[in-house]
Protein backbone atom coordinates (compact mmCIF):
# COMPACT_ATOMS: atom_id res chain seq x y z
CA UNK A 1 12.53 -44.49 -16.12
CA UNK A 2 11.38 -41.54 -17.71
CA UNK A 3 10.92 -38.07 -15.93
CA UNK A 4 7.31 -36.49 -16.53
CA UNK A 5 7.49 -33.47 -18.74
CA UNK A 6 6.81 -29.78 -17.06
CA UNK A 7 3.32 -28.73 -18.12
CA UNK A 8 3.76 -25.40 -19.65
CA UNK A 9 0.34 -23.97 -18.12
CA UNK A 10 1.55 -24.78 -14.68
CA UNK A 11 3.85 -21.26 -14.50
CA UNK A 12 1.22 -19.32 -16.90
CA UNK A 13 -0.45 -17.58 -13.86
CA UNK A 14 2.71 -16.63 -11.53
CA UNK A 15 4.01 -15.38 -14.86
CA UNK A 16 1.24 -13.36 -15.53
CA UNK A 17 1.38 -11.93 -11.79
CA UNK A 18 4.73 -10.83 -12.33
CA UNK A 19 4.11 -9.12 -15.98
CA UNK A 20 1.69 -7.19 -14.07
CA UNK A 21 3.80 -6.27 -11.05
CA UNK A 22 6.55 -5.05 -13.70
CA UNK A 23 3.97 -3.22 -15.50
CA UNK A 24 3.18 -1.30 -12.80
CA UNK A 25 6.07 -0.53 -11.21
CA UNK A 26 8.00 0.44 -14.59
CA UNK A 27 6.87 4.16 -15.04
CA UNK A 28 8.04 5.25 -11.79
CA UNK A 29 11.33 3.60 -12.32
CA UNK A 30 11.52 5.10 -15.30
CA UNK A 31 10.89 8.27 -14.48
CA UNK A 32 13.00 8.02 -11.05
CA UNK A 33 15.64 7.27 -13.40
CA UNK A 34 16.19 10.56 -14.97
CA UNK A 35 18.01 11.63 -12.00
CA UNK A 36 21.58 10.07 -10.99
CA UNK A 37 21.16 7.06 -9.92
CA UNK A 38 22.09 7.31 -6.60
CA UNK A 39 19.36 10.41 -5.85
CA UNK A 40 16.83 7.38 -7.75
CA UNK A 41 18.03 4.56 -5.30
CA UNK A 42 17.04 6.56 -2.22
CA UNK A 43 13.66 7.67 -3.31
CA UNK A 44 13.10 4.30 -3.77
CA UNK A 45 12.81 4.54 -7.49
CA UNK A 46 9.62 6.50 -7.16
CA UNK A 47 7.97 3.86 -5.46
CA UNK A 48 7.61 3.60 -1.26
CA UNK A 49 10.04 1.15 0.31
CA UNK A 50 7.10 -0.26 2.38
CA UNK A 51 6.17 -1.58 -0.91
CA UNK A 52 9.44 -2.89 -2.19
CA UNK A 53 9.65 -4.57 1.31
CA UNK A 54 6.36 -6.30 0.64
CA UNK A 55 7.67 -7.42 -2.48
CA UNK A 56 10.29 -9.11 -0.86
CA UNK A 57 8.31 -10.63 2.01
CA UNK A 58 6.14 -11.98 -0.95
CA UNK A 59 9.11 -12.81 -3.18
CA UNK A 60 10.88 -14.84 -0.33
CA UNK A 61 7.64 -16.45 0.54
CA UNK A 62 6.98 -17.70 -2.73
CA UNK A 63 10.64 -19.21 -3.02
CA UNK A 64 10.00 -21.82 -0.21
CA UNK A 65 7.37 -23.35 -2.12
CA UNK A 66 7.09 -25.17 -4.74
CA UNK A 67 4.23 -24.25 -7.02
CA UNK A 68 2.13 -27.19 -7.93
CA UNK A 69 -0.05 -27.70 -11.56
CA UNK A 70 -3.57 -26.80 -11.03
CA UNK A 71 -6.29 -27.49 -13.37
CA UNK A 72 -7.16 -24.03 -14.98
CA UNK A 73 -10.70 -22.68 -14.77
CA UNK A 74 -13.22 -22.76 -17.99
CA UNK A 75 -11.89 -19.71 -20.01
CA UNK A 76 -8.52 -19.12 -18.39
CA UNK A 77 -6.77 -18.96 -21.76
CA UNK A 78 -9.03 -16.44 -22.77
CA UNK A 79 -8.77 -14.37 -19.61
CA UNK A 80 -4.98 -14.86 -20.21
CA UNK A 81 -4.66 -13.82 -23.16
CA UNK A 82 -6.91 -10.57 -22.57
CA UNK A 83 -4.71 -9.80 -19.51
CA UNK A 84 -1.69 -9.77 -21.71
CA UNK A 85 -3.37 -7.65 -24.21
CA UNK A 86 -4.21 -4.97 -21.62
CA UNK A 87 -0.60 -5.27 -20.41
CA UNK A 88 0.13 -3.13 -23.22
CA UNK A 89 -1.30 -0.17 -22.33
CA UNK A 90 1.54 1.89 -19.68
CA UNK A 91 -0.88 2.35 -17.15
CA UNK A 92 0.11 1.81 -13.80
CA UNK A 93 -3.20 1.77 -11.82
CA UNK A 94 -4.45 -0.70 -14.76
CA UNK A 95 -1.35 -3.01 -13.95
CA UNK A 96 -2.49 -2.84 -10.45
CA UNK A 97 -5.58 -4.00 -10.95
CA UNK A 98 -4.83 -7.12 -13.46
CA UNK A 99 -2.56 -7.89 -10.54
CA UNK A 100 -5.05 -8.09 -8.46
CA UNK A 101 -6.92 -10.18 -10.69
CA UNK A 102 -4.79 -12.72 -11.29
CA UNK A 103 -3.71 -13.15 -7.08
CA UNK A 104 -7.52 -13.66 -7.22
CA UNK A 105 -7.57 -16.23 -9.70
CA UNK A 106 -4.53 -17.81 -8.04
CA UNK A 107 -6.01 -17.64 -4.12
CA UNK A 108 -9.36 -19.17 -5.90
CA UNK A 109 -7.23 -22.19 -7.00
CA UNK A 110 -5.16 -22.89 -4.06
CA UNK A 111 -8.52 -22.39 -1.60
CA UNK A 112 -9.24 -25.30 0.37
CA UNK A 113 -6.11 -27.02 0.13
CA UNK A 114 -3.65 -27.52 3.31
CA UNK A 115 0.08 -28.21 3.70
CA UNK A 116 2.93 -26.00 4.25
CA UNK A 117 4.01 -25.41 1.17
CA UNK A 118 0.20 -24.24 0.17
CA UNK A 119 0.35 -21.88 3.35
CA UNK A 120 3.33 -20.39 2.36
CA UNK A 121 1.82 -19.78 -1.00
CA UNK A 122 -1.34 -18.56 0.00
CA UNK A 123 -0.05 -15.79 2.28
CA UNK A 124 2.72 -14.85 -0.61
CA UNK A 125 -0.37 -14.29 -2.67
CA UNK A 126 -2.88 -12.33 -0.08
CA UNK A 127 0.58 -10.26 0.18
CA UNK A 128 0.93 -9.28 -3.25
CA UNK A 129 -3.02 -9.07 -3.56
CA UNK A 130 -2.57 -6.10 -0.79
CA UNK A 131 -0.06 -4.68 -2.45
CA UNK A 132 -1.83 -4.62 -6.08
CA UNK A 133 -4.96 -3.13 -4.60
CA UNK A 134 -3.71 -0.36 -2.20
CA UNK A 135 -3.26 2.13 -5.20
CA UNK A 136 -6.33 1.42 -7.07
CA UNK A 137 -8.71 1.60 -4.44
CA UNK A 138 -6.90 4.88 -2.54
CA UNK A 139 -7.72 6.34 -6.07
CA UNK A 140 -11.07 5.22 -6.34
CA UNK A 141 -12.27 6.70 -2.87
CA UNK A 142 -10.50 9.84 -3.44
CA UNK A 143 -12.31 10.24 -6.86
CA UNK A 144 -15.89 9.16 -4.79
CA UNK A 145 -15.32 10.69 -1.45
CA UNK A 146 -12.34 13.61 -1.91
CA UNK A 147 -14.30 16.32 -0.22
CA UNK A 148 -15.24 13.92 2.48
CA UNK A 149 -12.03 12.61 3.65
CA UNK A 150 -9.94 16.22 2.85
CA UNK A 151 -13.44 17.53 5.29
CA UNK A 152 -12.71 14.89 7.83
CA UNK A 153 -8.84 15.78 8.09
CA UNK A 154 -9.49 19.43 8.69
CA UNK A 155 -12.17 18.21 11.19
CA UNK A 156 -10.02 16.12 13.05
CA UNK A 157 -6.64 18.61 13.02
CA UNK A 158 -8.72 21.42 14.13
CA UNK A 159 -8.97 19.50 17.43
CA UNK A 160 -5.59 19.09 18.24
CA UNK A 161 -5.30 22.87 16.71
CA UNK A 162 -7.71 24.15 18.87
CA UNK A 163 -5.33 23.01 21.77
CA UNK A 164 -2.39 25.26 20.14
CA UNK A 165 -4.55 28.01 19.76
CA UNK A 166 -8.11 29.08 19.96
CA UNK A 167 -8.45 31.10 17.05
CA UNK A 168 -8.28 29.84 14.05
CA UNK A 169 -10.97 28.32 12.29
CA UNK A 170 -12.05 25.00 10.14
CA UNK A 171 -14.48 25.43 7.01
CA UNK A 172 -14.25 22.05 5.00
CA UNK A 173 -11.36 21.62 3.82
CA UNK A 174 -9.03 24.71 4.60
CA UNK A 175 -8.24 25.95 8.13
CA UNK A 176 -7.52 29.60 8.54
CA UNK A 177 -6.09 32.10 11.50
CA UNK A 178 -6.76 35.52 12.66
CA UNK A 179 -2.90 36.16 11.44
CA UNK A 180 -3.36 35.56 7.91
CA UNK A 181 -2.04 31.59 7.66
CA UNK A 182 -3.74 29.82 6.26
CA UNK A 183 -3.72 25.72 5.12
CA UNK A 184 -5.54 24.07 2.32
CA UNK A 185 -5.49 20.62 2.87
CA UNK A 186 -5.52 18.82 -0.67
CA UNK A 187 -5.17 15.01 -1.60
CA UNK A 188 -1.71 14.99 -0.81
CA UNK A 189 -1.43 15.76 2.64
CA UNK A 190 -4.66 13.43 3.35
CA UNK A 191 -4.03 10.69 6.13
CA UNK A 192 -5.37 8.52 3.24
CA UNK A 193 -2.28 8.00 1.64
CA UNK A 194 0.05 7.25 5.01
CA UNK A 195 -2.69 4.81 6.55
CA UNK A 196 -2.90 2.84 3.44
CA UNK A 197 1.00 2.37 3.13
CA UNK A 198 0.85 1.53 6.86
CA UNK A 199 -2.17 -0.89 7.03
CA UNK A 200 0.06 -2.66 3.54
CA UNK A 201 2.75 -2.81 6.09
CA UNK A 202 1.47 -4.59 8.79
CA UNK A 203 -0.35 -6.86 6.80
CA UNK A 204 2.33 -8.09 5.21
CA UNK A 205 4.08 -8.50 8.21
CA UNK A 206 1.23 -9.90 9.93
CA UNK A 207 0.22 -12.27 7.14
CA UNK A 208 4.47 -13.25 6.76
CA UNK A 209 4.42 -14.33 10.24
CA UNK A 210 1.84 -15.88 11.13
CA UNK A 211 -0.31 -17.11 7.63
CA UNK A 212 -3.73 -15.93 8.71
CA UNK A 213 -5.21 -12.83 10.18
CA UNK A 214 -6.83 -13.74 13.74
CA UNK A 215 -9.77 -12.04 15.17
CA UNK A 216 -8.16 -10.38 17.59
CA UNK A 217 -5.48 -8.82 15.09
CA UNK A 218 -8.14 -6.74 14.30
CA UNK A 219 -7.70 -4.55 17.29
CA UNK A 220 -3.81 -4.01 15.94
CA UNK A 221 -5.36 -2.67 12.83
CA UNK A 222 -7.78 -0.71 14.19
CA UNK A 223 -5.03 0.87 16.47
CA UNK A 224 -2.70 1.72 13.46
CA UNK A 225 -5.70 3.68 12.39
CA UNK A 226 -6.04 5.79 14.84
CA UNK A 227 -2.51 6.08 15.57
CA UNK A 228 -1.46 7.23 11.84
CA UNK A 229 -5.04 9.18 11.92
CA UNK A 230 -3.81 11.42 14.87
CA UNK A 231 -0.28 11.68 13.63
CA UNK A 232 -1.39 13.13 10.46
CA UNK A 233 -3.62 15.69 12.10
CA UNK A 234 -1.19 16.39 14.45
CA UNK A 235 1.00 17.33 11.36
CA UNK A 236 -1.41 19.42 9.78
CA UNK A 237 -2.16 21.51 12.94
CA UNK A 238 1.22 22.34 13.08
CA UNK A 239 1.57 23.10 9.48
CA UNK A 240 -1.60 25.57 9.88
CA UNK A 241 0.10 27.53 12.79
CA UNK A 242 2.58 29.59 10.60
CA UNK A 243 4.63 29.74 7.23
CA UNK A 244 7.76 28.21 9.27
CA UNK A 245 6.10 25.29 10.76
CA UNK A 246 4.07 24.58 7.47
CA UNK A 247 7.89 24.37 5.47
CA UNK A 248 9.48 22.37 7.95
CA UNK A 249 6.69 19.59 8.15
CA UNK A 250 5.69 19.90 4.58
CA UNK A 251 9.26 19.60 2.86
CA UNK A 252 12.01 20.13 5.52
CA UNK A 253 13.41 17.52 7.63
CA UNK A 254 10.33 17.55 9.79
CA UNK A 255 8.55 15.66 6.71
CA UNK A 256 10.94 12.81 7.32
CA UNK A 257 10.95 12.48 10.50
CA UNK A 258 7.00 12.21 10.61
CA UNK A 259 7.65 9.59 7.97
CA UNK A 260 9.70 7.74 10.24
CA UNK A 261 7.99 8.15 13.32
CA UNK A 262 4.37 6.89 11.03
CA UNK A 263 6.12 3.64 9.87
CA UNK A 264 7.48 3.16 13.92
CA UNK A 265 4.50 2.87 15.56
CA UNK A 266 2.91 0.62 12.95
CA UNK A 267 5.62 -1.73 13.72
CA UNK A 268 4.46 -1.57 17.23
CA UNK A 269 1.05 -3.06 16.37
CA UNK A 270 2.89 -6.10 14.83
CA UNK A 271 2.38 -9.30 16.75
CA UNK A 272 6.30 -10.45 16.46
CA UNK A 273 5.90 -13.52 18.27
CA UNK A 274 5.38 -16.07 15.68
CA UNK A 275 2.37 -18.26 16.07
């Protein structure tokens, strides 16, 4: 009895996934890898670990599966092949978003199907769709809305500031004090940036444990938001006290521990119980 022969199309889109993930991820690496190897390993190779850790909830989720041959829609070949032409170009953000492409492709082909193995696959994929899109669009609403969102932060510290002291004032995006201090608030130090990596994290998690996001996960989301929202402008009011404050909580130890404390409390609004 003769064993049917692989159909070479039936890996064509995870391959194409992963080309893009690599893509992306490569100039960071690169670039972390300048310095010794062991200062790259613990910045995570210029990438966030909430993001490697993604990867692997996506990685692991993917290897309990087994990936089944699905007729390809009219044209795939031709988006294929485009894809692969783009990969070319070293641009990370571009990666990103043929990533996302292709987990759309791939959730489009495995929608309306059950079983556990398809489960498994389908929340692999949302996972690695989250993780392809959190760059692109954090980019695209800080090119559309900067002054907005850098407005609302200095809004929203200046309450908790106004707590620490009465005097100083907010006007957009730069908070100032009788004393002299002062604190621009620029993309960098926008909640923007920390809610996205936190919102990737407990999707994943959510999405690893339990397949599907429920209704009432929603009010776990929403509380991450507020939660990293507040922690962020509880930062900044600090940093807009004095000089010291602003060092410790901009590049000091402080900056850590706010780190740590940001990716805590998300793991709070995790449902752990499996469903």
């Amino acid at each position: 009895m003769m064993m049917p022969q692989a159909n070479p199309k039936r890996l064509l889109l995870p391959v194409l996934t992963l080309m893009a993930v690599i893509n992306a991820l490569l100039p960071a690496i690169m670039q972390s890898l300048n310095e010794p190897l062991l200062v790259a390993a613990s910045s995570g190779f210029g990438q966030s670990y909430v993001l490697w850790f993604s990867l692997f909830l996506s990685a692991f989720l993917l290897s309990n599966t087994q990936i089944k041959y699905r007729a390809q829609p009219r044209g795939f070949l031709l988006y294929a092949t485009l894809i692969s032409t783009l990969m070319v170009l070293p641009n990370a953000t571009l990666s990103w978003v043929l990533c996302s492409l292709c987990c759309g492709i791939w959730l489009k082909q495995i929608c309306g199907q059950d079983g556990k193995h398809t489960i498994l696959e389908r929340s692999a994929v949302l996972i690695l769709f989250a993780i392809s899109i959190r760059s692109p669009v954090c980019q695209l609403l800080l090119s559309l809305f900067s002054n907005e969102i850098l407005n609302f932060d200095a809004w929203f510290s200046g309450i908790f500031l106004q707590i620490l002291t009465p005097d100083a004032i907010v006007e957009n995006n730069l908070i100032t004090q009788e004393s002299g201090h002062s604190l621009l608030i620029l993309t960098g130090c926008s909640a923007l940036g920390n809610l996205s990596w936190a919102m990737l994290l407990w999707f994943s998690l959510t999405t690893y444990l339990h397949h599907t996001i429920t209704t009432r996960a929603y009010l776990r989301i929403v509380c991450v938001v507020v939660l990293i929202l507040s922690i962020n402008s509880i930062r900044l009011s600090l940093m807009a006290l004095d000089e010291q404050w602003y060092l410790q909580l901009h590049e000091g130890d402080g900056a850590d521990f706010i780190e740590a404390i940001t990716l805590l409390l998300t793991l709070t609004c995790v449902k752990w119980k499996k469903s």
